[in-house]
N, C-alpha and C. Protein backbone atom coordinates (compact mmCIF):
# COMPACT_ATOMS: atom_id res chain seq x y z
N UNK A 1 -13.33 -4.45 1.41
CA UNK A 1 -12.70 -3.38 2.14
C UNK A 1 -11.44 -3.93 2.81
N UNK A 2 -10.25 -2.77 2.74
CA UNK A 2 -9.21 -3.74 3.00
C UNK A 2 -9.15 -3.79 4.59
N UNK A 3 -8.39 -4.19 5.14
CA UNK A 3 -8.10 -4.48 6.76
C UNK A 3 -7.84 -2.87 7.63
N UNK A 4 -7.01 -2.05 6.52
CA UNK A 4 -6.27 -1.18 6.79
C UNK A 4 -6.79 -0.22 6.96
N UNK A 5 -8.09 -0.08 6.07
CA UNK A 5 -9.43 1.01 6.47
C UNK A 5 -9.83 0.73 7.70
N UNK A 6 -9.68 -0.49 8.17
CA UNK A 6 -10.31 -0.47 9.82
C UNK A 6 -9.50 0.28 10.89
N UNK A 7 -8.50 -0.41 10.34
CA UNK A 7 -6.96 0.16 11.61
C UNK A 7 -6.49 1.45 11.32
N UNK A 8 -6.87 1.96 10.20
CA UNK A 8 -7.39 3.46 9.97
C UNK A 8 -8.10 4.36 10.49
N UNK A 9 -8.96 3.51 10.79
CA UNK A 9 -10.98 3.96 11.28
C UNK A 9 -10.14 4.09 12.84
N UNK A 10 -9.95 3.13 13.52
CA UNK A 10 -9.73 2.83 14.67
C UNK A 10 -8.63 4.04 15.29
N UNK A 11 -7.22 4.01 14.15
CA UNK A 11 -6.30 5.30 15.04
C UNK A 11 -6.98 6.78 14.65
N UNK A 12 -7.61 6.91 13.83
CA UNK A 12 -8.53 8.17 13.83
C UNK A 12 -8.87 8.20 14.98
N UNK A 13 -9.99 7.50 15.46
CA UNK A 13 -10.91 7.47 16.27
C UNK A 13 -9.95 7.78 17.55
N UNK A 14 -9.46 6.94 18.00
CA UNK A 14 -8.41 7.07 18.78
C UNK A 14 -7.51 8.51 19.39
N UNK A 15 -7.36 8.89 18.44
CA UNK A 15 -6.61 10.27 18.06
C UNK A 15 -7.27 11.47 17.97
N UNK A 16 -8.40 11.15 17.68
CA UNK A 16 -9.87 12.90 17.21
C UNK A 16 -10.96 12.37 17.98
N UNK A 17 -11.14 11.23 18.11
CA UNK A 17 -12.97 10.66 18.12
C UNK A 17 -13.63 10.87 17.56
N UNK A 18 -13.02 11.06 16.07
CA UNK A 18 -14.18 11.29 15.06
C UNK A 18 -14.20 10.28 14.20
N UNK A 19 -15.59 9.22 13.94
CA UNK A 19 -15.59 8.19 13.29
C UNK A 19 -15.38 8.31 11.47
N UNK A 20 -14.24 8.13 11.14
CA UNK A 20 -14.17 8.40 9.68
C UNK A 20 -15.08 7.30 8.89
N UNK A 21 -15.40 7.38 7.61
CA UNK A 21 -15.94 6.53 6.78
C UNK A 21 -14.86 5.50 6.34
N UNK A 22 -14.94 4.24 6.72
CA UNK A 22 -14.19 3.37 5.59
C UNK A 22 -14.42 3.08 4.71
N UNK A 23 -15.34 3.88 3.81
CA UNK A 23 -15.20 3.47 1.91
C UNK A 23 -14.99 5.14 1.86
N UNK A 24 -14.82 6.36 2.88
CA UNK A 24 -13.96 7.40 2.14
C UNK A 24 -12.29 7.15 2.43
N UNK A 25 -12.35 6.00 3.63
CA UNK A 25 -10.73 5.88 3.36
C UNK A 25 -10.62 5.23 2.77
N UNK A 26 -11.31 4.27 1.63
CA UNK A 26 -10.65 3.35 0.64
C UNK A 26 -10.52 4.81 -0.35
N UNK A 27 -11.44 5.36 -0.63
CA UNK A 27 -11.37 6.37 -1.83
C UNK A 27 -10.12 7.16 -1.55
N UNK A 28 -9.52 7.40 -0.43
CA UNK A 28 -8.63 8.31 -0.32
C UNK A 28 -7.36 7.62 -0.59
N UNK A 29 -7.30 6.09 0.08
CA UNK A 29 -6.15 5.52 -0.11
C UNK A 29 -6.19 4.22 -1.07
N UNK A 30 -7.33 4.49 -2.37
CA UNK A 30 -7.39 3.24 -3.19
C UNK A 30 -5.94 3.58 -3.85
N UNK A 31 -5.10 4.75 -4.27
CA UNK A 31 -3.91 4.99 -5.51
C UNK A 31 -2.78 4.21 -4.65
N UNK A 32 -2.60 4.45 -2.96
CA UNK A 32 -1.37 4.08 -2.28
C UNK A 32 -1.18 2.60 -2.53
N UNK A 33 -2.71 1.62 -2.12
CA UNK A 33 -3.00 0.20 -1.96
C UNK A 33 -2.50 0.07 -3.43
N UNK A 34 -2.98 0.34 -4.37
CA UNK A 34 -2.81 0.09 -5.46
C UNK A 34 -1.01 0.40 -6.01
N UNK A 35 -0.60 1.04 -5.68
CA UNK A 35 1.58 1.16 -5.89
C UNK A 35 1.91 -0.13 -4.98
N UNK A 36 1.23 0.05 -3.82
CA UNK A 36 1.36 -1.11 -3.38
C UNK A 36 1.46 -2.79 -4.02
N UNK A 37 0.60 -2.21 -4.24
CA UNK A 37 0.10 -3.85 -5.17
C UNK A 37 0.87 -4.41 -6.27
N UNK A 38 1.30 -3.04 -6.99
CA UNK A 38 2.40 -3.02 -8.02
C UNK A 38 3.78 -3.36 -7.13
N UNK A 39 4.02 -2.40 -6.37
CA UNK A 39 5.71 -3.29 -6.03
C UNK A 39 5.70 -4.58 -5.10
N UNK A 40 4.57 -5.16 -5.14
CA UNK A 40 4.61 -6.66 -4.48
C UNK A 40 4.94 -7.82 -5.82
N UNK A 41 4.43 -7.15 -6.61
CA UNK A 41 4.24 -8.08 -7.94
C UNK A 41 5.96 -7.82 -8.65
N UNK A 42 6.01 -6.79 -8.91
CA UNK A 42 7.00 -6.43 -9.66
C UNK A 42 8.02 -7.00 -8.75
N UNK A 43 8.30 -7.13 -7.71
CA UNK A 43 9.80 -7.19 -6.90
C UNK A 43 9.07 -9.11 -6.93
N UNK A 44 8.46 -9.67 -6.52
CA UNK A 44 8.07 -11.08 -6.94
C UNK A 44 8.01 -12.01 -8.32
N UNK A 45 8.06 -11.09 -9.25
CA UNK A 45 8.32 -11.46 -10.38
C UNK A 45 10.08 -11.24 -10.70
N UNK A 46 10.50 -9.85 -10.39
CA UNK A 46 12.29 -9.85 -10.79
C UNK A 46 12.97 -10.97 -9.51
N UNK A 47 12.18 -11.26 -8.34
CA UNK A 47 13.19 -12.02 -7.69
C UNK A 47 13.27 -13.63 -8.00
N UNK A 48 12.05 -14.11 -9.05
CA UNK A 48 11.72 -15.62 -9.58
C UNK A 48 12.74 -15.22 -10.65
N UNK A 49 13.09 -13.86 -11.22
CA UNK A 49 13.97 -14.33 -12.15
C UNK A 49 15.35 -13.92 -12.14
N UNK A 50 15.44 -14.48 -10.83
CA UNK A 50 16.98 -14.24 -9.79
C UNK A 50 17.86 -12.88 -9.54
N UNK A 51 16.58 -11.69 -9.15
CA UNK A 51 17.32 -10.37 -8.84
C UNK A 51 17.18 -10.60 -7.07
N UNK A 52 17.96 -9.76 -6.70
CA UNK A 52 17.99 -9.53 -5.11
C UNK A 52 16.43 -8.63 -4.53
N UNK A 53 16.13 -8.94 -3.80
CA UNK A 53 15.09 -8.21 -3.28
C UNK A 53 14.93 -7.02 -3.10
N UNK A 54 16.20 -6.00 -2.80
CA UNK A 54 16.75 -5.21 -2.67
C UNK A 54 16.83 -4.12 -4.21
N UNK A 55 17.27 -4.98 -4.91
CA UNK A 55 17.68 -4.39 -6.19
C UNK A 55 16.33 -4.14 -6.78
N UNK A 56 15.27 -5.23 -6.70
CA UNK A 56 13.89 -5.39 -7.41
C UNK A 56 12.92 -4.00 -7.03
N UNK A 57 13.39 -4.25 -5.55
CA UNK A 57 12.42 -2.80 -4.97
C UNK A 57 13.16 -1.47 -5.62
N UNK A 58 14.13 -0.98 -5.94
CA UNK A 58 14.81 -0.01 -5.78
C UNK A 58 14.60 0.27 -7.60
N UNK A 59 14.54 -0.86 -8.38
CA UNK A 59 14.45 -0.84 -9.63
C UNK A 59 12.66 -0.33 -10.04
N UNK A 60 11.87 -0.68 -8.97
CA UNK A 60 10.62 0.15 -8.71
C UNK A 60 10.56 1.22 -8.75
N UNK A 61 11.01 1.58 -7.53
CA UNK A 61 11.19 2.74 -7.09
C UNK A 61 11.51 3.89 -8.42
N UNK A 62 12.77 3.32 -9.00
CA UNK A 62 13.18 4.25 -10.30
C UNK A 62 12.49 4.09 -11.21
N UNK A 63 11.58 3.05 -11.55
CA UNK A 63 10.56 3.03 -12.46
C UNK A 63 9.09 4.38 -12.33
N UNK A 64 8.81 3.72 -11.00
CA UNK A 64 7.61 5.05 -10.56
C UNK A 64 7.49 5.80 -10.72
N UNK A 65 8.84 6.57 -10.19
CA UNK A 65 9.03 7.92 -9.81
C UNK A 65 9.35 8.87 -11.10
């Protein structure tokens, strides 16, 4: 479970006081973690093969979308 379901759990709670499930917020936010995961890799791989960081993300971005 990632970190983010907690600090999820926590500003819910915070905000409603209603204790959400953290494996329905992984289910809700497994697709985001996961783009995620893709533009960490993808912008880490074009910047080993000397693009700007900038350009790598943005070349994502137009890929995704």
């Amino acid at each position: 479970m990632p970190v983010t379901n907690l600090l999820q759990q926590r500003f819910i709670w915070h905000l409603t006081r209603f204790c959400a499930s953290t494996s329905r917020l992984n289910e809700t936010c497994a697709a985001i973690f996961e783009e995620a995961d893709l533009h960490e890799e993808w912008v880490a791989h074009r910047v080993a093969t000397g693009s700007e960081v900038a350009a790598a993300a943005a070349e994502f971005h137009a890929w995704i979308r």
